[in-house]
PDB file of N, CA and C in Angstrom:
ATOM      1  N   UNK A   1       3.288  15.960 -10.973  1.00  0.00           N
ATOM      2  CA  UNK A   1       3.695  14.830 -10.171  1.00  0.00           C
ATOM      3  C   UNK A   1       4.630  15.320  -9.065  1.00  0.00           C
ATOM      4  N   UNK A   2       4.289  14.990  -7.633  1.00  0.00           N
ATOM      5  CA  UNK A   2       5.281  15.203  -6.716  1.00  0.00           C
ATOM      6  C   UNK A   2       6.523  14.251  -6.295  1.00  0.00           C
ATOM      7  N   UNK A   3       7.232  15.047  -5.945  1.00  0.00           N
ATOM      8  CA  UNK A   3       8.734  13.915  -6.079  1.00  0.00           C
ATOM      9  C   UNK A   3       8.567  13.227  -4.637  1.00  0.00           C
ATOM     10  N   UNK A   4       9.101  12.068  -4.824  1.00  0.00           N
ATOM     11  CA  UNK A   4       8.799  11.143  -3.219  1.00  0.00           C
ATOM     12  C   UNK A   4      10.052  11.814  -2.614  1.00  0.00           C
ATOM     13  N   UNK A   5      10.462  11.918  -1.318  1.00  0.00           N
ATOM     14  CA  UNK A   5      11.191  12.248  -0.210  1.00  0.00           C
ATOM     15  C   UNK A   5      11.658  10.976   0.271  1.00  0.00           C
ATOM     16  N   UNK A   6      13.025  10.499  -0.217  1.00  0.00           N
ATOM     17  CA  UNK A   6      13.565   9.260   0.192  1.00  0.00           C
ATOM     18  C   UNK A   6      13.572   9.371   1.949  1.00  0.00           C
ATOM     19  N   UNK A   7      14.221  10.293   2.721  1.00  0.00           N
ATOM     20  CA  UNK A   7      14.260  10.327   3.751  1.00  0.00           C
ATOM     21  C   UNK A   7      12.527  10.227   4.328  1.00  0.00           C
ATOM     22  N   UNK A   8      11.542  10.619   3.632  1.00  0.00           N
ATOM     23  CA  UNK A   8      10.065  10.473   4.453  1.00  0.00           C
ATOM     24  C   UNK A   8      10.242   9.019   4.591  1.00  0.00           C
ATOM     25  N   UNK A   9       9.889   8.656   2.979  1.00  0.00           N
ATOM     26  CA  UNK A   9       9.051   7.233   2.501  1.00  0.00           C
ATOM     27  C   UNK A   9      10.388   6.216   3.567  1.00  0.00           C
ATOM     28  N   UNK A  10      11.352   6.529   4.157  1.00  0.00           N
ATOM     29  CA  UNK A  10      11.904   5.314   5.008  1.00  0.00           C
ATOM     30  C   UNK A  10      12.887   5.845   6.140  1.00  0.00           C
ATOM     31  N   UNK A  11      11.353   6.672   6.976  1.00  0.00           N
ATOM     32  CA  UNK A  11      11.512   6.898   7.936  1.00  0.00           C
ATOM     33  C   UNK A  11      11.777   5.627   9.132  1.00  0.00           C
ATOM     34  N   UNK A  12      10.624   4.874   8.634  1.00  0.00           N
ATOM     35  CA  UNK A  12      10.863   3.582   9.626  1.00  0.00           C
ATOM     36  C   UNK A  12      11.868   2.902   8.877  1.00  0.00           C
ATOM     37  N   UNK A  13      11.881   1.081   9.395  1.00  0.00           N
ATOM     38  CA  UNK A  13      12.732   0.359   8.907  1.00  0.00           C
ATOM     39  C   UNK A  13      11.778  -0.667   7.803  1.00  0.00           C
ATOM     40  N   UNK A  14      12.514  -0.642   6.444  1.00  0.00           N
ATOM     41  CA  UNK A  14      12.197  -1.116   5.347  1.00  0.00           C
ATOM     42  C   UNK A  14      12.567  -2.285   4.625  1.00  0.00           C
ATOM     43  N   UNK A  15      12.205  -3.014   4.144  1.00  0.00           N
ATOM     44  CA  UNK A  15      13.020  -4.612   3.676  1.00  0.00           C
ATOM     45  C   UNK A  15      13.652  -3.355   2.654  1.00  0.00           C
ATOM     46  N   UNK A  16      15.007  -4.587   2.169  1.00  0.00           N
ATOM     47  CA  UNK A  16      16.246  -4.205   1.497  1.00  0.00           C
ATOM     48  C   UNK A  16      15.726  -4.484  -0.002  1.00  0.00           C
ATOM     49  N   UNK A  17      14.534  -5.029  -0.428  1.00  0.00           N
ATOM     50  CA  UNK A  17      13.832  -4.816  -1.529  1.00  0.00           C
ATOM     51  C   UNK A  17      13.121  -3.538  -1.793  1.00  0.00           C
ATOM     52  N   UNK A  18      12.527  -3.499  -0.881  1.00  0.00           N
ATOM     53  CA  UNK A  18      11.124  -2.223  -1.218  1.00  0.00           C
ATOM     54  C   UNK A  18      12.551  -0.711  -1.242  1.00  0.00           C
ATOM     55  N   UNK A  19      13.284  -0.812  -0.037  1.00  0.00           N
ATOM     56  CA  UNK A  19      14.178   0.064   0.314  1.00  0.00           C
ATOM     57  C   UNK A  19      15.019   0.652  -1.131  1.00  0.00           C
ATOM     58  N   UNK A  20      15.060  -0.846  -2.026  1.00  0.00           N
ATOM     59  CA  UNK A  20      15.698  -0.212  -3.500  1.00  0.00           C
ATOM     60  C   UNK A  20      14.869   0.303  -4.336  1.00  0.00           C
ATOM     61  N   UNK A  21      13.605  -0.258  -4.023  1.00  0.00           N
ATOM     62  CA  UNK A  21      12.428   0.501  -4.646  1.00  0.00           C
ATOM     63  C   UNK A  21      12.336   1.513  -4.844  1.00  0.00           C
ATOM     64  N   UNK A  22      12.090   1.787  -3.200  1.00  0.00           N
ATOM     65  CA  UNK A  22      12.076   3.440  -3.346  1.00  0.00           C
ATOM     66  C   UNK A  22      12.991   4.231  -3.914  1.00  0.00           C
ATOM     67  N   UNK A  23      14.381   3.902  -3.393  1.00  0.00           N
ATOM     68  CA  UNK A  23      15.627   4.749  -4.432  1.00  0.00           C
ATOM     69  C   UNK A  23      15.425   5.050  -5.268  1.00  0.00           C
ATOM     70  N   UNK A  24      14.860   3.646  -6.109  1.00  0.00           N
ATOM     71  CA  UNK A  24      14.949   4.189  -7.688  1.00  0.00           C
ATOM     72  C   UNK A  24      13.508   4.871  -7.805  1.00  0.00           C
ATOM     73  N   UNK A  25      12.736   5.105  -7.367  1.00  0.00           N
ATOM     74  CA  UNK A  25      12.156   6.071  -7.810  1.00  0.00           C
ATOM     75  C   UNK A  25      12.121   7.446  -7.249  1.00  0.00           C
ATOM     76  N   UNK A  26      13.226   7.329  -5.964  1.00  0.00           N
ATOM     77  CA  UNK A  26      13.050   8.871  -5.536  1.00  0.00           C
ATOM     78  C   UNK A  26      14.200   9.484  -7.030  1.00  0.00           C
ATOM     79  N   UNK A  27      15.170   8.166  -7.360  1.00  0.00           N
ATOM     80  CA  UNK A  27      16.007   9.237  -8.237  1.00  0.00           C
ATOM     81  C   UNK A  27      15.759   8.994  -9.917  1.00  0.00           C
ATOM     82  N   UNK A  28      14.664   8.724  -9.881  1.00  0.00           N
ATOM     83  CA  UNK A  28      13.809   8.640 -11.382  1.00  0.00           C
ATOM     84  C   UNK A  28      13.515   7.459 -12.093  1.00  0.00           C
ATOM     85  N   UNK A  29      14.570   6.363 -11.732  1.00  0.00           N
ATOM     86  CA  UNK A  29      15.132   5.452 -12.507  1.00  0.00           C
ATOM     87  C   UNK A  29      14.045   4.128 -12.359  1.00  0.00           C
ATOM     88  N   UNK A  30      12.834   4.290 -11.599  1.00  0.00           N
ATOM     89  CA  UNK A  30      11.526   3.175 -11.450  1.00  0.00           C
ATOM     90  C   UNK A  30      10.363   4.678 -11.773  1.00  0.00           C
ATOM     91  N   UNK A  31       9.021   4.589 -12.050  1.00  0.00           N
ATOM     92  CA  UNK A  31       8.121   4.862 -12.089  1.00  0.00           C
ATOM     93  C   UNK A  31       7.378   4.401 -10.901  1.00  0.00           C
ATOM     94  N   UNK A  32       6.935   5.483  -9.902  1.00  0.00           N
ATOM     95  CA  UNK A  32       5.597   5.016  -8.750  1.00  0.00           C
ATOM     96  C   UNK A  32       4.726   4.682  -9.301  1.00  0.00           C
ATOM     97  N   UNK A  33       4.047   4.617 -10.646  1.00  0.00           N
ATOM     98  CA  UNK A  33       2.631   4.459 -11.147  1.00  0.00           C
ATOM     99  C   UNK A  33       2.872   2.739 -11.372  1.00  0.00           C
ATOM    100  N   UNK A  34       3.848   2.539 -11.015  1.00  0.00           N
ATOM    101  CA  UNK A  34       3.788   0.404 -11.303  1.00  0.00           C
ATOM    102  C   UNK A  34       4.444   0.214  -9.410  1.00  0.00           C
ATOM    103  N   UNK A  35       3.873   0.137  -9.104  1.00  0.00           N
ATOM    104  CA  UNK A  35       3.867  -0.592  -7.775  1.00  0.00           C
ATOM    105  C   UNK A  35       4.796  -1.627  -7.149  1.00  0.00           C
ATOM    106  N   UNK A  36       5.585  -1.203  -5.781  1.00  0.00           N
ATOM    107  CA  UNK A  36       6.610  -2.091  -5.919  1.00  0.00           C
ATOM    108  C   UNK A  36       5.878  -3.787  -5.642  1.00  0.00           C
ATOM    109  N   UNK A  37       4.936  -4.207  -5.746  1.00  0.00           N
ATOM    110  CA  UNK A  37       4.719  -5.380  -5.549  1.00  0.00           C
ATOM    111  C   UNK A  37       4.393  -5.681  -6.756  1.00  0.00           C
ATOM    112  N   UNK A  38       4.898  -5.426  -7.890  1.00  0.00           N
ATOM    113  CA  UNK A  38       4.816  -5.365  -9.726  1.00  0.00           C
ATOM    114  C   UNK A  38       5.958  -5.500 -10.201  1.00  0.00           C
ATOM    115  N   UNK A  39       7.118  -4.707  -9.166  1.00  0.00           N
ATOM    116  CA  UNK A  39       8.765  -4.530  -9.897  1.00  0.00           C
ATOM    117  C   UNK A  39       9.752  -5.265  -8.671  1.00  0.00           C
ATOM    118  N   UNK A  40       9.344  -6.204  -8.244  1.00  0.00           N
ATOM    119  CA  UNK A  40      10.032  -7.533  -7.097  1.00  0.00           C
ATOM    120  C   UNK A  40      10.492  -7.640  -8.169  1.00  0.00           C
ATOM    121  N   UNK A  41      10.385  -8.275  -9.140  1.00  0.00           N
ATOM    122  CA  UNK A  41      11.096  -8.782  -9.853  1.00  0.00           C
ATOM    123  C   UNK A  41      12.859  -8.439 -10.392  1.00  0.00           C
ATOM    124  N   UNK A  42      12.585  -7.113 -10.189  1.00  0.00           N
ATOM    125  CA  UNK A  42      13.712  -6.157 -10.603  1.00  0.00           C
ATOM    126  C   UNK A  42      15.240  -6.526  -9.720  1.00  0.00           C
ATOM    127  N   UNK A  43      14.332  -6.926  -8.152  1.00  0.00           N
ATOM    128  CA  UNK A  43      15.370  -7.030  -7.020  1.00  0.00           C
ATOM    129  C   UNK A  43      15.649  -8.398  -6.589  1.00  0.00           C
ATOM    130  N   UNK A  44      14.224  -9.459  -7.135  1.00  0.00           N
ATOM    131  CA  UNK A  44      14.913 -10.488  -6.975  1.00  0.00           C
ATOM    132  C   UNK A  44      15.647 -11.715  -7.995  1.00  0.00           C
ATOM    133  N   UNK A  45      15.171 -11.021  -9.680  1.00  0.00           N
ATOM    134  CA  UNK A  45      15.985 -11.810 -10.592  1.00  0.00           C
ATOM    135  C   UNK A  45      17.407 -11.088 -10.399  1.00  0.00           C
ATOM    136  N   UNK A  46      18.246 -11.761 -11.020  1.00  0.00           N
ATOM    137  CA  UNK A  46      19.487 -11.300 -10.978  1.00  0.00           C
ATOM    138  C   UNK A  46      19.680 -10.149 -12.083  1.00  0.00           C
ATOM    139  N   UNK A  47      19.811  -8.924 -11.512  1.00  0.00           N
ATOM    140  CA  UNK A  47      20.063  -7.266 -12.903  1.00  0.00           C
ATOM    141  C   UNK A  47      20.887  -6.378 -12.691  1.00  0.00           C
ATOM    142  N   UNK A  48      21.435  -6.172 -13.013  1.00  0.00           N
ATOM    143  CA  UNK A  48      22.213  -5.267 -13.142  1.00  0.00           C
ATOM    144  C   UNK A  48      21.869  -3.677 -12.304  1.00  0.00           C
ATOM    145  N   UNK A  49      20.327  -3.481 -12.640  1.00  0.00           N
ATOM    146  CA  UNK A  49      19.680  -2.533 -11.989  1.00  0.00           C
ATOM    147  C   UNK A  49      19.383  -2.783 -10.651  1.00  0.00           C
ATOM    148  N   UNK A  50      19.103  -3.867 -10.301  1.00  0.00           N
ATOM    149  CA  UNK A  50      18.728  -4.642  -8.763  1.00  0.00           C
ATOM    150  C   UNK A  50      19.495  -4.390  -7.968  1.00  0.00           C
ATOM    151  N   UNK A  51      20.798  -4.684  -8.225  1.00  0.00           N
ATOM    152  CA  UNK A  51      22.442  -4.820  -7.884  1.00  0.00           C
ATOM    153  C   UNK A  51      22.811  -3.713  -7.727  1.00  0.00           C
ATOM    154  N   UNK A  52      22.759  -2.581  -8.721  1.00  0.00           N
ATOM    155  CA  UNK A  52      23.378  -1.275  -8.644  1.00  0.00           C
ATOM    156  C   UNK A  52      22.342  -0.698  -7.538  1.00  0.00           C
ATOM    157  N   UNK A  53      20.890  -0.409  -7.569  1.00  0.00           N
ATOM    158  CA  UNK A  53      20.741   0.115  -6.553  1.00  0.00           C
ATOM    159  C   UNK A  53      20.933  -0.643  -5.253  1.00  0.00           C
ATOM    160  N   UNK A  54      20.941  -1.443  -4.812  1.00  0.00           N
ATOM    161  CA  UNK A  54      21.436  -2.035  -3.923  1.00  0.00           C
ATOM    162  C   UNK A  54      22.689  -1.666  -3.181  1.00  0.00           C
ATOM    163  N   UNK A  55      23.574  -1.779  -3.708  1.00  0.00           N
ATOM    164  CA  UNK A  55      25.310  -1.187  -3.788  1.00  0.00           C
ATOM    165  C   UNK A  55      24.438   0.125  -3.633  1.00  0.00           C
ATOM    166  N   UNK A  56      23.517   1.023  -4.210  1.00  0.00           N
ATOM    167  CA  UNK A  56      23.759   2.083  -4.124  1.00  0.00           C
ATOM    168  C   UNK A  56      23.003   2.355  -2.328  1.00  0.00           C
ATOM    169  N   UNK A  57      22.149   1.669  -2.052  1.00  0.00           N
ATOM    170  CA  UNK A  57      22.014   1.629  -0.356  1.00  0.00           C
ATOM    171  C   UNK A  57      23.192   1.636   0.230  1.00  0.00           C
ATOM    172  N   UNK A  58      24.131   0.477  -0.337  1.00  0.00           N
ATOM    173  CA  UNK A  58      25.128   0.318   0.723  1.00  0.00           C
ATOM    174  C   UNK A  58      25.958   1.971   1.274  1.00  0.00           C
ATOM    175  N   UNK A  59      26.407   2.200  -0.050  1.00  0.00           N
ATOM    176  CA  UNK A  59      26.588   3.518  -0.042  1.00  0.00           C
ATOM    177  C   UNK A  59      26.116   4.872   0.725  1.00  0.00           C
ATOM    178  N   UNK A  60      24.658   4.694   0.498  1.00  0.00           N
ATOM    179  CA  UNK A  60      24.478   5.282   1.858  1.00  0.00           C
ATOM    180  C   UNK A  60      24.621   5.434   3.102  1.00  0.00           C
ATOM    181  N   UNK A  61      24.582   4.206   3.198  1.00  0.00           N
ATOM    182  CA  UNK A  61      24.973   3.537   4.569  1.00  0.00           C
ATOM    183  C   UNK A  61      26.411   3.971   4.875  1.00  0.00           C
ATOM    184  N   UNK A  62      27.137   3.384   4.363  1.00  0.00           N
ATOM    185  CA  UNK A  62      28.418   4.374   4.762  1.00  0.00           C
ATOM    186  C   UNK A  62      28.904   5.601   4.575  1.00  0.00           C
ATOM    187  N   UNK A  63      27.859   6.523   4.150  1.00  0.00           N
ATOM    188  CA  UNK A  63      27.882   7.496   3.877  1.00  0.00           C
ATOM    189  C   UNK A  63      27.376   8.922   5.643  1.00  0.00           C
ATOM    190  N   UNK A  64      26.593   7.223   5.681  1.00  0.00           N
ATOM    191  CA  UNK A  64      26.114   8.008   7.431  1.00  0.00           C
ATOM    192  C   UNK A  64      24.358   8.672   7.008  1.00  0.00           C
ATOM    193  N   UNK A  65      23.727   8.178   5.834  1.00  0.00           N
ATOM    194  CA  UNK A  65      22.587   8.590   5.254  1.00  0.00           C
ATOM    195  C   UNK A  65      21.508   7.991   6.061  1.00  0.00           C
ATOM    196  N   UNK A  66      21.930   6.354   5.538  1.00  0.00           N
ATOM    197  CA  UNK A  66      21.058   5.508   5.744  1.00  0.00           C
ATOM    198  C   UNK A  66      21.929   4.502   6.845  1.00  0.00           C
ATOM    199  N   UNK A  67      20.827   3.529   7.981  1.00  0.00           N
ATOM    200  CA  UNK A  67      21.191   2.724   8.537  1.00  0.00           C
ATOM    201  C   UNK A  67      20.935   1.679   8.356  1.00  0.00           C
ATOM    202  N   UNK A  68      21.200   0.078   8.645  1.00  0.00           N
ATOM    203  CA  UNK A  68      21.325  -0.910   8.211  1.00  0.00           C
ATOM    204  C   UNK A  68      21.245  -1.936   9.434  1.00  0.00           C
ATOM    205  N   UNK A  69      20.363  -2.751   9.216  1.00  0.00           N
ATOM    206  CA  UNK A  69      19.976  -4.033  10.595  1.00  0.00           C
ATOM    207  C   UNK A  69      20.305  -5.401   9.563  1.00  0.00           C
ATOM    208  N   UNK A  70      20.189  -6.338  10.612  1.00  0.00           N
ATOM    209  CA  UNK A  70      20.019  -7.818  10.101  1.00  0.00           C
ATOM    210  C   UNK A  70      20.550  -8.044   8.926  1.00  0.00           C
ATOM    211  N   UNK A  71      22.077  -8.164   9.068  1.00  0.00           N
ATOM    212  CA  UNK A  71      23.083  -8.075   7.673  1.00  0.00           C
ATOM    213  C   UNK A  71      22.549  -7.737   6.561  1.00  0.00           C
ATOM    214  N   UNK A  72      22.218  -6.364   6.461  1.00  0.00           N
ATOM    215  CA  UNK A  72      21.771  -5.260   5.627  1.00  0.00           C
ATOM    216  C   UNK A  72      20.387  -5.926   4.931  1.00  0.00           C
ATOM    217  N   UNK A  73      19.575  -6.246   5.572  1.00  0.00           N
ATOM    218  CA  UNK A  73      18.276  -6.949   5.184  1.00  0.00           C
ATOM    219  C   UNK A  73      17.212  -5.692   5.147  1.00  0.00           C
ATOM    220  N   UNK A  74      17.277  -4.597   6.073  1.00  0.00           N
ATOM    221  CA  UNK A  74      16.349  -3.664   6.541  1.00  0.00           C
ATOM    222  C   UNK A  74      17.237  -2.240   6.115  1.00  0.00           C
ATOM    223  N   UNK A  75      16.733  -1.277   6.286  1.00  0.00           N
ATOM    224  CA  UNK A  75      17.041  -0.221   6.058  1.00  0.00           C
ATOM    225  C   UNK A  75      16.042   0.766   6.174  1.00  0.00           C
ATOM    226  N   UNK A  76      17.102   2.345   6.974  1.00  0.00           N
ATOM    227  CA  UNK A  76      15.777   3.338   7.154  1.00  0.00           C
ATOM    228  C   UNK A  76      16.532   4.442   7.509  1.00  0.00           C
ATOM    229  N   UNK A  77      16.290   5.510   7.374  1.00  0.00           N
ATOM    230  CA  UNK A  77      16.912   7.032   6.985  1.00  0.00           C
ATOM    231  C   UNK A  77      17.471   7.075   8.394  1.00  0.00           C
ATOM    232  N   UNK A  78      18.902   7.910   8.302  1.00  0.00           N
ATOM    233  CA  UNK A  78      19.403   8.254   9.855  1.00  0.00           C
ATOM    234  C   UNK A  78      20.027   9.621   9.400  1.00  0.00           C
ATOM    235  N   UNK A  79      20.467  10.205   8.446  1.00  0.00           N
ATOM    236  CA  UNK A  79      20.919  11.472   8.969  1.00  0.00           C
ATOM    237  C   UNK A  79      19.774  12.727   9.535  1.00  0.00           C
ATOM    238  N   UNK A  80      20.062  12.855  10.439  1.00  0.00           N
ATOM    239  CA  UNK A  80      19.406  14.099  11.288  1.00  0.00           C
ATOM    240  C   UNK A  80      19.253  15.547  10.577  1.00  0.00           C
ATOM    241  N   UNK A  81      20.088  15.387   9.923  1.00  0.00           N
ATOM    242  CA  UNK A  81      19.678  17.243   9.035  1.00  0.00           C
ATOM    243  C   UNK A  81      20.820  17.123   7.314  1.00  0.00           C
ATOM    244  N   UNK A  82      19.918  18.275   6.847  1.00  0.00           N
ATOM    245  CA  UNK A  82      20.264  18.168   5.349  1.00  0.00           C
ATOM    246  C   UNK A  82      21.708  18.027   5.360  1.00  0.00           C
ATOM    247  N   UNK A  83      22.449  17.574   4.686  1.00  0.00           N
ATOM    248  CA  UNK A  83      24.207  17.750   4.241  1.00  0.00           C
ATOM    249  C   UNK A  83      24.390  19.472   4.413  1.00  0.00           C
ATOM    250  N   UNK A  84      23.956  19.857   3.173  1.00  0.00           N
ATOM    251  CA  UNK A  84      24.413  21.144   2.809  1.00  0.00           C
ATOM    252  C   UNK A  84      23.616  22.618   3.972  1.00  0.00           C
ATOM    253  N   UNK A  85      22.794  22.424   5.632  1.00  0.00           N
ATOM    254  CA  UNK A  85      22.383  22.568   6.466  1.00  0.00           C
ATOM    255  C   UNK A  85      23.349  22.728   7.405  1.00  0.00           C
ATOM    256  N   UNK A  86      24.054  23.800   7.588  1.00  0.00           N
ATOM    257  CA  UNK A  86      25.381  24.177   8.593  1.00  0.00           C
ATOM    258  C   UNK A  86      24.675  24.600   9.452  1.00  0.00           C
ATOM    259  N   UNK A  87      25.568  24.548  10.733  1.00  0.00           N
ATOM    260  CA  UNK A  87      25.514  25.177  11.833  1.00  0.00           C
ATOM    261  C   UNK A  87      25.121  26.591  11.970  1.00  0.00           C
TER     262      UNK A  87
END
């Protein structure tokens, strides 16, 4: 199995659902083999898991990772080169 590339899969701009989607499965915590139009549910009942990755976008976002439109509705990769990628 190949690992998804959070920075590929949201290159463009992404709803703030699918956007947690992907998180959790670039960092293990969803399975790609169930489809995010299968695990809505995750982001729009109220969970604990929904919530945390969510918060965990935000995080990015101020981290300078990820960017953020339409009071954090959208989301889509902005850092330009790896962290650990020096000069």
């Amino acid at each position: 199995m190949s690992a998804m590339v959070l920075s590929e899969a949201m290159a463009d701009w992404v709803e703030w659902d699918q956007a947690a989607y992907l998180l959790g499965v670039s960092v293990g915590a969803l399975t790609a083999d169930v489809p995010f139009s299968k695990s809505k549910r995750i982001f729009w009942e109220d969970s604990a898991a929904g919530r945390g990755l969510h918060a965990a976008l935000l995080a990015l976002v101020d981290a300078g990772l990820l960017e953020s439109r339409n009071d954090d509705e959208e989301f889509r990769w902005a850092a330009t080169k790896f962290l650990n990628q020096f000069d």
